[in-house]
C-alpha atoms as a PDB file:
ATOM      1  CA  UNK A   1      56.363  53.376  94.545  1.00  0.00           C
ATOM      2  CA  UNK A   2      56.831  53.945  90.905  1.00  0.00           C
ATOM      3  CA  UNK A   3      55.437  56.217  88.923  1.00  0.00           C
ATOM      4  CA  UNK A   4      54.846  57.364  85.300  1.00  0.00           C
ATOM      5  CA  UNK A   5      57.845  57.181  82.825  1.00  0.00           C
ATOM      6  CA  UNK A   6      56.427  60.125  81.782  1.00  0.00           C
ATOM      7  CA  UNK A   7      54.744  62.796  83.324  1.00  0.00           C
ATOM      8  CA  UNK A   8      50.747  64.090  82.842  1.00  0.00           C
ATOM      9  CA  UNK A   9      50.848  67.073  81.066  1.00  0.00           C
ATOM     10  CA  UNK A  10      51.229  70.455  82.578  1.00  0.00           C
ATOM     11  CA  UNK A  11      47.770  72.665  82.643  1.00  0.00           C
ATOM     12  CA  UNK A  12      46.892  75.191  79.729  1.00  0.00           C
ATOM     13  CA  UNK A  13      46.173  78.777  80.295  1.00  0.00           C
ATOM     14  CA  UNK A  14      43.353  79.987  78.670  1.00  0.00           C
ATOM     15  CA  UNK A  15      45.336  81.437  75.846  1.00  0.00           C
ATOM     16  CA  UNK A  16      46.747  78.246  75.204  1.00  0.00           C
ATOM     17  CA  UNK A  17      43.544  76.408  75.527  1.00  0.00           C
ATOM     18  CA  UNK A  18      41.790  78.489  73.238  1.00  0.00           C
ATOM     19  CA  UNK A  19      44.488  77.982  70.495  1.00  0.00           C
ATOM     20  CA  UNK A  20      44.501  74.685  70.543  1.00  0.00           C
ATOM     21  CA  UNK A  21      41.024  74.063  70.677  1.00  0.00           C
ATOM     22  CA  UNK A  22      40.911  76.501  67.637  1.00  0.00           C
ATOM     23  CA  UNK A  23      43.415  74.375  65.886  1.00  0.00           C
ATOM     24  CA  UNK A  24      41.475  71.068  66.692  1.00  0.00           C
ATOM     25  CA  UNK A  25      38.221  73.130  64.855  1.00  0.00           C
ATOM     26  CA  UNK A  26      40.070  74.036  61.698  1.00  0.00           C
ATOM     27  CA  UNK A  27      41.425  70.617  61.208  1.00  0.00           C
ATOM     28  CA  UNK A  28      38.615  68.642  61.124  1.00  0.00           C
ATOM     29  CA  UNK A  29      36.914  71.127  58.338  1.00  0.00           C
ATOM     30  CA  UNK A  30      40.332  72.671  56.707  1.00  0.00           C
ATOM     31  CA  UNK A  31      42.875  69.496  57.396  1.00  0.00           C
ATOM     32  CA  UNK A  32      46.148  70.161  55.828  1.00  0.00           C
ATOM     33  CA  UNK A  33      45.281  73.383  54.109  1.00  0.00           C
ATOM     34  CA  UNK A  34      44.865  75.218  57.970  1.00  0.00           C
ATOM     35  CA  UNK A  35      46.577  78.378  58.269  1.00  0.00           C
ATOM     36  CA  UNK A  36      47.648  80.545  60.773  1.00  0.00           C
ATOM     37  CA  UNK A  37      45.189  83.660  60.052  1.00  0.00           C
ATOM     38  CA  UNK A  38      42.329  81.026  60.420  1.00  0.00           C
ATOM     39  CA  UNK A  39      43.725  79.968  64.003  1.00  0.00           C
ATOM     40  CA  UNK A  40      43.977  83.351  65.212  1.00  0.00           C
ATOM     41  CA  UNK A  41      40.367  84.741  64.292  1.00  0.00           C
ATOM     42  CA  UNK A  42      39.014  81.215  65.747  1.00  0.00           C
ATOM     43  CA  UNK A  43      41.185  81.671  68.831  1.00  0.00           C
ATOM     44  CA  UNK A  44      40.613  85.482  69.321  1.00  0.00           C
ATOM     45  CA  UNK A  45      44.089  86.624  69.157  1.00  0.00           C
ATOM     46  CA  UNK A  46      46.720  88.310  66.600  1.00  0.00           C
ATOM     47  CA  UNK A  47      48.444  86.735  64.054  1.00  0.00           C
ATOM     48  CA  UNK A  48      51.890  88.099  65.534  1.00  0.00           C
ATOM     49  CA  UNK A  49      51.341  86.465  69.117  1.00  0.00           C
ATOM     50  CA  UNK A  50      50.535  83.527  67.595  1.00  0.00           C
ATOM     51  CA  UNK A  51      54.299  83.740  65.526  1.00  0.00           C
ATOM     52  CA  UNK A  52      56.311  84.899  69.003  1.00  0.00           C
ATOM     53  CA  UNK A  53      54.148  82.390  70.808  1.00  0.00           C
ATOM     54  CA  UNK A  54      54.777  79.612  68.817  1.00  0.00           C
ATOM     55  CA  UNK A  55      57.346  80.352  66.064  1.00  0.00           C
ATOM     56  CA  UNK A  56      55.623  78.724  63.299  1.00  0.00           C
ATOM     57  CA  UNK A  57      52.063  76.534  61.777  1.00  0.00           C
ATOM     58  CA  UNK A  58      54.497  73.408  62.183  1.00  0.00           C
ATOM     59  CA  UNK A  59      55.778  74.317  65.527  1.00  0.00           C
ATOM     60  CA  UNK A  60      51.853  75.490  66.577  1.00  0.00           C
ATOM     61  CA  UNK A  61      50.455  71.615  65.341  1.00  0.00           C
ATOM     62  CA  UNK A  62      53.804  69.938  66.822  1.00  0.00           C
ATOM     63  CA  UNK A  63      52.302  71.301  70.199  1.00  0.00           C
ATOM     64  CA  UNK A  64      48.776  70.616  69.564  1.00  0.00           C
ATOM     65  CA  UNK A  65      49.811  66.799  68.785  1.00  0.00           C
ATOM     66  CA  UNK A  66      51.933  66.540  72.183  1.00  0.00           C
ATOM     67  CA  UNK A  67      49.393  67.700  73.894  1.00  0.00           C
ATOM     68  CA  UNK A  68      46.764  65.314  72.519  1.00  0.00           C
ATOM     69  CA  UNK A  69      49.558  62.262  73.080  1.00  0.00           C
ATOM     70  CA  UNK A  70      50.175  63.472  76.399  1.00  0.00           C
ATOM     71  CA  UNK A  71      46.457  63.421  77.290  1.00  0.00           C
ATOM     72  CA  UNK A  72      45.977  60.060  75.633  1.00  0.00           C
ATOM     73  CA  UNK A  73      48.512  58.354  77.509  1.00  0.00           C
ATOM     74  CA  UNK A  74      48.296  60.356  80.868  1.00  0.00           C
ATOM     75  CA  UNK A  75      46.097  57.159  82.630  1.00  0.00           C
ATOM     76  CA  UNK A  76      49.002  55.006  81.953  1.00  0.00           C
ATOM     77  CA  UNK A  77      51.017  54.688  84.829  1.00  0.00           C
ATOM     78  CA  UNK A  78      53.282  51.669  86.910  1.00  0.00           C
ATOM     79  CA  UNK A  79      51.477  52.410  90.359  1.00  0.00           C
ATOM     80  CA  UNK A  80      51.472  49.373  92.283  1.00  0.00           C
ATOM     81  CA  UNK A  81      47.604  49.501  93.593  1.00  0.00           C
ATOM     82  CA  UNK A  82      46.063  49.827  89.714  1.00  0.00           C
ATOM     83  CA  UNK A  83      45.699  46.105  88.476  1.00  0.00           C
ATOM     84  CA  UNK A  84      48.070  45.785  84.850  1.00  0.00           C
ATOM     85  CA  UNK A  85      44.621  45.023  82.969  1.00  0.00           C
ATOM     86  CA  UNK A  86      42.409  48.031  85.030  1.00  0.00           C
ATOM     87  CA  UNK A  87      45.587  50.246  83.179  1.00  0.00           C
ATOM     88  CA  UNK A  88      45.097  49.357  79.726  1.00  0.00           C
ATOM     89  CA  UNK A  89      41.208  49.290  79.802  1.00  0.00           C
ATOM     90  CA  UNK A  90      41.407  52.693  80.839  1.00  0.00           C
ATOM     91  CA  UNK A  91      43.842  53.589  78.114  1.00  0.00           C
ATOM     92  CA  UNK A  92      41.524  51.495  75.519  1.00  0.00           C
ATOM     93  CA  UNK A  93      38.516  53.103  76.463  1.00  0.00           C
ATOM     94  CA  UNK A  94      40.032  56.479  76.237  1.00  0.00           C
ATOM     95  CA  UNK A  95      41.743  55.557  73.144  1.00  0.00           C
ATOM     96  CA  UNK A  96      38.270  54.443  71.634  1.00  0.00           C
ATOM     97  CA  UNK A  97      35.945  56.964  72.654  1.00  0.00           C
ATOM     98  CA  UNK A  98      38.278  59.809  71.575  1.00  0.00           C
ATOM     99  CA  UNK A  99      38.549  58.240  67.752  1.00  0.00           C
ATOM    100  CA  UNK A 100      35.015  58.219  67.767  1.00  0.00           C
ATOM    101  CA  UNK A 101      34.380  61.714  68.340  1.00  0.00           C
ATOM    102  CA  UNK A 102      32.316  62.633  65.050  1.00  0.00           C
ATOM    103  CA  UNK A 103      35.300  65.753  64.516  1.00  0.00           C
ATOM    104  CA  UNK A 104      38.333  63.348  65.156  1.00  0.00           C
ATOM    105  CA  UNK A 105      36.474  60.992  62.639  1.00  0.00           C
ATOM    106  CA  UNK A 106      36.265  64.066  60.281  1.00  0.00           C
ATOM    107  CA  UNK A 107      39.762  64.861  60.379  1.00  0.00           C
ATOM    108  CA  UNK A 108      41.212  62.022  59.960  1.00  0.00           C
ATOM    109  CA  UNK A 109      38.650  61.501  56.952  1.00  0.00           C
ATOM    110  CA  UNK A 110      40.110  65.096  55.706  1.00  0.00           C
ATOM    111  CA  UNK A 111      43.542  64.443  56.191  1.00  0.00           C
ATOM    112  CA  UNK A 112      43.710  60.927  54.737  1.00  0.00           C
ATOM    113  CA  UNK A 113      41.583  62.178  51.408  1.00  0.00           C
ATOM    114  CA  UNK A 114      44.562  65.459  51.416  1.00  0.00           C
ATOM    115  CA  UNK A 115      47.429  63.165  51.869  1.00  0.00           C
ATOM    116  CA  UNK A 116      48.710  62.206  48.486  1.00  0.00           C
ATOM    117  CA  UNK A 117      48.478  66.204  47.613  1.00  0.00           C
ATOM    118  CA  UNK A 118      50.273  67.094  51.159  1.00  0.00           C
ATOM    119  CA  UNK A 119      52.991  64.586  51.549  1.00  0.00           C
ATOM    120  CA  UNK A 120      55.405  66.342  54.095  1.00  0.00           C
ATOM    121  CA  UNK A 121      52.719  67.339  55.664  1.00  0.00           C
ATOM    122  CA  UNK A 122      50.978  64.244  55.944  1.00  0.00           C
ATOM    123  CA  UNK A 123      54.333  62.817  57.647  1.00  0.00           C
ATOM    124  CA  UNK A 124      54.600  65.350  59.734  1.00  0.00           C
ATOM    125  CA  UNK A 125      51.241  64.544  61.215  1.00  0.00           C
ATOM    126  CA  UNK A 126      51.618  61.100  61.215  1.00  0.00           C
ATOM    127  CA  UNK A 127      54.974  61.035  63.065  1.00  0.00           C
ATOM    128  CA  UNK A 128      53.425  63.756  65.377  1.00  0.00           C
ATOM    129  CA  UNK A 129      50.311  61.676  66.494  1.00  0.00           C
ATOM    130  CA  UNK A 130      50.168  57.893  65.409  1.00  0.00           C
ATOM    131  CA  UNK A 131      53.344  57.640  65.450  1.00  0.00           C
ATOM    132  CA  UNK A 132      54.182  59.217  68.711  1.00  0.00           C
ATOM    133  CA  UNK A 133      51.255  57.708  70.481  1.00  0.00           C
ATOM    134  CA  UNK A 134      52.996  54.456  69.912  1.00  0.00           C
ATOM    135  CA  UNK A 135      56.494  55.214  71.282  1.00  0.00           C
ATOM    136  CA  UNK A 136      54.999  56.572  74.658  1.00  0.00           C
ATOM    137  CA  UNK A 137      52.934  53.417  75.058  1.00  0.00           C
ATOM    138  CA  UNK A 138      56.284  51.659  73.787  1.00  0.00           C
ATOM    139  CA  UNK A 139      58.118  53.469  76.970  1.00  0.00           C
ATOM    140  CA  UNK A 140      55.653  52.807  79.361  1.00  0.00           C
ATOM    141  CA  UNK A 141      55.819  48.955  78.503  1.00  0.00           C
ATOM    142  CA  UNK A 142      59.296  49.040  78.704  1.00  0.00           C
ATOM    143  CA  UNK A 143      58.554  50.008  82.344  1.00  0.00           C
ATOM    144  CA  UNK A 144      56.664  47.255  83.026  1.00  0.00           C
ATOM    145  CA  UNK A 145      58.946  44.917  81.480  1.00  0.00           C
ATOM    146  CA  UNK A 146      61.439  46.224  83.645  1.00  0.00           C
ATOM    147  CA  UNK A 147      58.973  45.823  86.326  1.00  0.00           C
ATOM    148  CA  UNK A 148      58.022  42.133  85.371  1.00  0.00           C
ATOM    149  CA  UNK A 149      55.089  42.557  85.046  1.00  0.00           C
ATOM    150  CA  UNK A 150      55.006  42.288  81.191  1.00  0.00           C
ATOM    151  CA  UNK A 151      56.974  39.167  79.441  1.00  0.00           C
ATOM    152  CA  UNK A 152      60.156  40.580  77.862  1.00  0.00           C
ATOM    153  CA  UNK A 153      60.085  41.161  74.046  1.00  0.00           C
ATOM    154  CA  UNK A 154      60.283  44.217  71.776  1.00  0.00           C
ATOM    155  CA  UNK A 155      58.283  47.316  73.364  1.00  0.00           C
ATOM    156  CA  UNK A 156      57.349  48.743  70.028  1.00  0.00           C
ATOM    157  CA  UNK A 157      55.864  45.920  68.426  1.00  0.00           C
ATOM    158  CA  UNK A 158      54.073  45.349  71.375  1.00  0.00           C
ATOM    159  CA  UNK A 159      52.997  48.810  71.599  1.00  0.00           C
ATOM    160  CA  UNK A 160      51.714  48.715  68.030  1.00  0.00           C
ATOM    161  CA  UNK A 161      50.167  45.580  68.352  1.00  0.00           C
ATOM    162  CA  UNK A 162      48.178  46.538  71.354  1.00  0.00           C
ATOM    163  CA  UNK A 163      47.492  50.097  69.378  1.00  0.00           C
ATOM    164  CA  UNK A 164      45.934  47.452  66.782  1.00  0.00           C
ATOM    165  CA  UNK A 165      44.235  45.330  68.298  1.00  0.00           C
ATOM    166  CA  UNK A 166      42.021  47.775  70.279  1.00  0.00           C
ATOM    167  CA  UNK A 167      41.440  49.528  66.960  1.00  0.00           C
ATOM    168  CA  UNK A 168      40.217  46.231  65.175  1.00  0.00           C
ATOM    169  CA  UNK A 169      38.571  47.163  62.020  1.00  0.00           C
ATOM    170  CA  UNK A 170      36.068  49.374  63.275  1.00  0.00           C
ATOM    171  CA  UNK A 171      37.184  52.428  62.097  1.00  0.00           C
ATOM    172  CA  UNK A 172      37.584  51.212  58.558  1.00  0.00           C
ATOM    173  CA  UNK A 173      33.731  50.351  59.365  1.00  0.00           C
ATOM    174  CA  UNK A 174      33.378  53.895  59.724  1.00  0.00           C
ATOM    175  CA  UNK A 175      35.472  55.040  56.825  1.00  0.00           C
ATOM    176  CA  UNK A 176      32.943  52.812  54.786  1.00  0.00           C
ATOM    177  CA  UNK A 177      30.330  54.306  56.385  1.00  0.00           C
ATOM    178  CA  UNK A 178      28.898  50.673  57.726  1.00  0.00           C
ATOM    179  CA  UNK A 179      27.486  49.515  60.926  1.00  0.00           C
ATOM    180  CA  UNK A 180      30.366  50.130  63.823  1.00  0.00           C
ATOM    181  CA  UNK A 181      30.462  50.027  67.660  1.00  0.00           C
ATOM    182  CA  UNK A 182      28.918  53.183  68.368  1.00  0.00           C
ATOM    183  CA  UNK A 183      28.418  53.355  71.886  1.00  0.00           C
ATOM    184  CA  UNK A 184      29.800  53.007  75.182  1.00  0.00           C
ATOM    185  CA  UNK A 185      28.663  49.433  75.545  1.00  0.00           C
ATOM    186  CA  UNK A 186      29.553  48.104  72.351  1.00  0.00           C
ATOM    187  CA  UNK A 187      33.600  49.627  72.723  1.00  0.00           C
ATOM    188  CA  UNK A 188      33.442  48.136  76.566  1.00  0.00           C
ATOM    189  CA  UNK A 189      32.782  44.409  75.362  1.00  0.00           C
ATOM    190  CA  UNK A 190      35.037  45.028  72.643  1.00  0.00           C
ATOM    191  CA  UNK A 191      38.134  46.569  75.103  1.00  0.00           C
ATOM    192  CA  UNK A 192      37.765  43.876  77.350  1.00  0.00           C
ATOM    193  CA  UNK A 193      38.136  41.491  74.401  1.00  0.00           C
ATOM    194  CA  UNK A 194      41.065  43.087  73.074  1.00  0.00           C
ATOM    195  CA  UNK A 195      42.932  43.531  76.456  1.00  0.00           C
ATOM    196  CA  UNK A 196      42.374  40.388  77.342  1.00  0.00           C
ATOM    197  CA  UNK A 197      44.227  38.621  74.315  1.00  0.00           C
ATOM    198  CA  UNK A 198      46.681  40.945  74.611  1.00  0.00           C
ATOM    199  CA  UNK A 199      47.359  39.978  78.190  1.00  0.00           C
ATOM    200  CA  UNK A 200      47.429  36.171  77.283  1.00  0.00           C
ATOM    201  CA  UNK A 201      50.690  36.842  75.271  1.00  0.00           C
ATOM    202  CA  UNK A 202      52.675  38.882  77.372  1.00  0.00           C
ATOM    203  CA  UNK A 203      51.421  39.325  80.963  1.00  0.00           C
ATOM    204  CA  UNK A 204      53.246  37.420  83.875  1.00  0.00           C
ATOM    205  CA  UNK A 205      50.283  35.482  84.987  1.00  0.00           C
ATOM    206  CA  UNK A 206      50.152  36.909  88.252  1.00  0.00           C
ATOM    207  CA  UNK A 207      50.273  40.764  87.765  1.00  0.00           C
ATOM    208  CA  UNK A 208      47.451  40.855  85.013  1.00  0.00           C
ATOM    209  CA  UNK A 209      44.329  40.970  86.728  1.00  0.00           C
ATOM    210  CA  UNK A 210      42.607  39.424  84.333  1.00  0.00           C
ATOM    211  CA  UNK A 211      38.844  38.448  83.919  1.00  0.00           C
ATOM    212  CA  UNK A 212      38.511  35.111  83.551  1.00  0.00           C
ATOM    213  CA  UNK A 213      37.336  33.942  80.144  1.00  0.00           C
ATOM    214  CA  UNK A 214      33.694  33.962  79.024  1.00  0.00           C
ATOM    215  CA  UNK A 215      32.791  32.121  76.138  1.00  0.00           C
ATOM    216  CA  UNK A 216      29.033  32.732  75.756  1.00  0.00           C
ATOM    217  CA  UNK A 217      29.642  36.422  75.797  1.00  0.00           C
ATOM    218  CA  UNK A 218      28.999  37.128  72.186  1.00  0.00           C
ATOM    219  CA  UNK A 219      31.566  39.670  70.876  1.00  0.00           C
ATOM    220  CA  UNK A 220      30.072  41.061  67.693  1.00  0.00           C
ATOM    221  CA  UNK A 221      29.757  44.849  66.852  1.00  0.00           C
ATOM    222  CA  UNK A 222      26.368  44.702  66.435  1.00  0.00           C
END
């Protein structure tokens, strides 16, 4: 039996957790302009074990974004028993609920107002998170192209597409500050929805699992 292409990651110790969970706090109200003093009071540690622990601010954030990647796309996985369209509900679920968090919203409200006035910086995160979120999704299709159970065509685009479409506009909702799905029900219908179409284009009938089509089941936001 297959497994992941990539494996869950490894537990935290508590110093570990704390920092990170400290760095995760001083984003979403600091954003680009977090420094390394401001993680260590939060955290409850020294300055200097933060440096020998982690070298650097970059290197500190580089791990805080694997982490979060790795956690995002730990439910994706090629075991045989979990039905291809079970998988990526999971993952859009996950993937939904966690960018609705009022402090994810926050930061990424922070760091897209800082980003003209932080431009490395603003790469740096991007190619840390968005952009890394997509090539692990990317690597786990190619898996499951390998597999057959996905049609074959370019795992990137797909992964970005799929990255799209279970995004929709709703966050730009949000940015605007207008009416967006925000419950659980609301970002079910609307996972379903997404997964669905996606399947239609590139799952080999068979493996998908899908739900058959239901065309009196409104799919509106509100």
């Amino acid at each position: 039996m297959q497994t992941s292409p990539f494996p869950s990651p490894a537990p935290l110790d508590a110093r570990d957790e704390r920092v990170f969970e400290a760095v995760r706090e001083l984003l979403a109200v600091q954003g680009m302009r977090l420094s390394m003093d401001a993680v260590a009071t939060l955290a409850g540690c020294s300055k200097q074990t933060l440096y020998s622990r982690y070298g650097c601010k970059r290197e500190l954030l580089r791990q805080a974004m694997r982490l979060h990647v790795s956690n995002a796309t730990s439910g994706l996985s090629s075991c045989d028993r979990k039905p291809l369209r079970q998988t990526l509900i999971d993952f859009a679920i996950g993937y939904l609920d966690h960018r609705n968090k009022p402090k994810v919203l926050q930061t990424s409200q922070l760091l897209g107002a800082s980003a003209h006035e932080f431009r490395d910086e603003a790469r740096f995160m991007y190619h840390g998170s968005a952009e890394a979120l997509r090539d692990q999704v990317a690597e786990w299709m190619q898996t499951e192209i390998a597999r057959g159970r996905l049609t074959h065509d370019d795992p990137h685009f797909m992964a970005e597409l799929l990255l799209s479409m279970i995004a929709g506009q709703d966050f730009e909702r949000q940015r605007f500050h207008a009416p967006h799905r925000d419950d659980a029900q609301q970002r079910q219908r609307w996972a379903d929805f997404a997964i669905d179409a996606f399947l239609r284009a590139f799952a080999n009938a068979p493996e998908a699992g899908m739900a058959p089509e239901n065309k009196n089941n409104p799919r509106s936001f509100s």
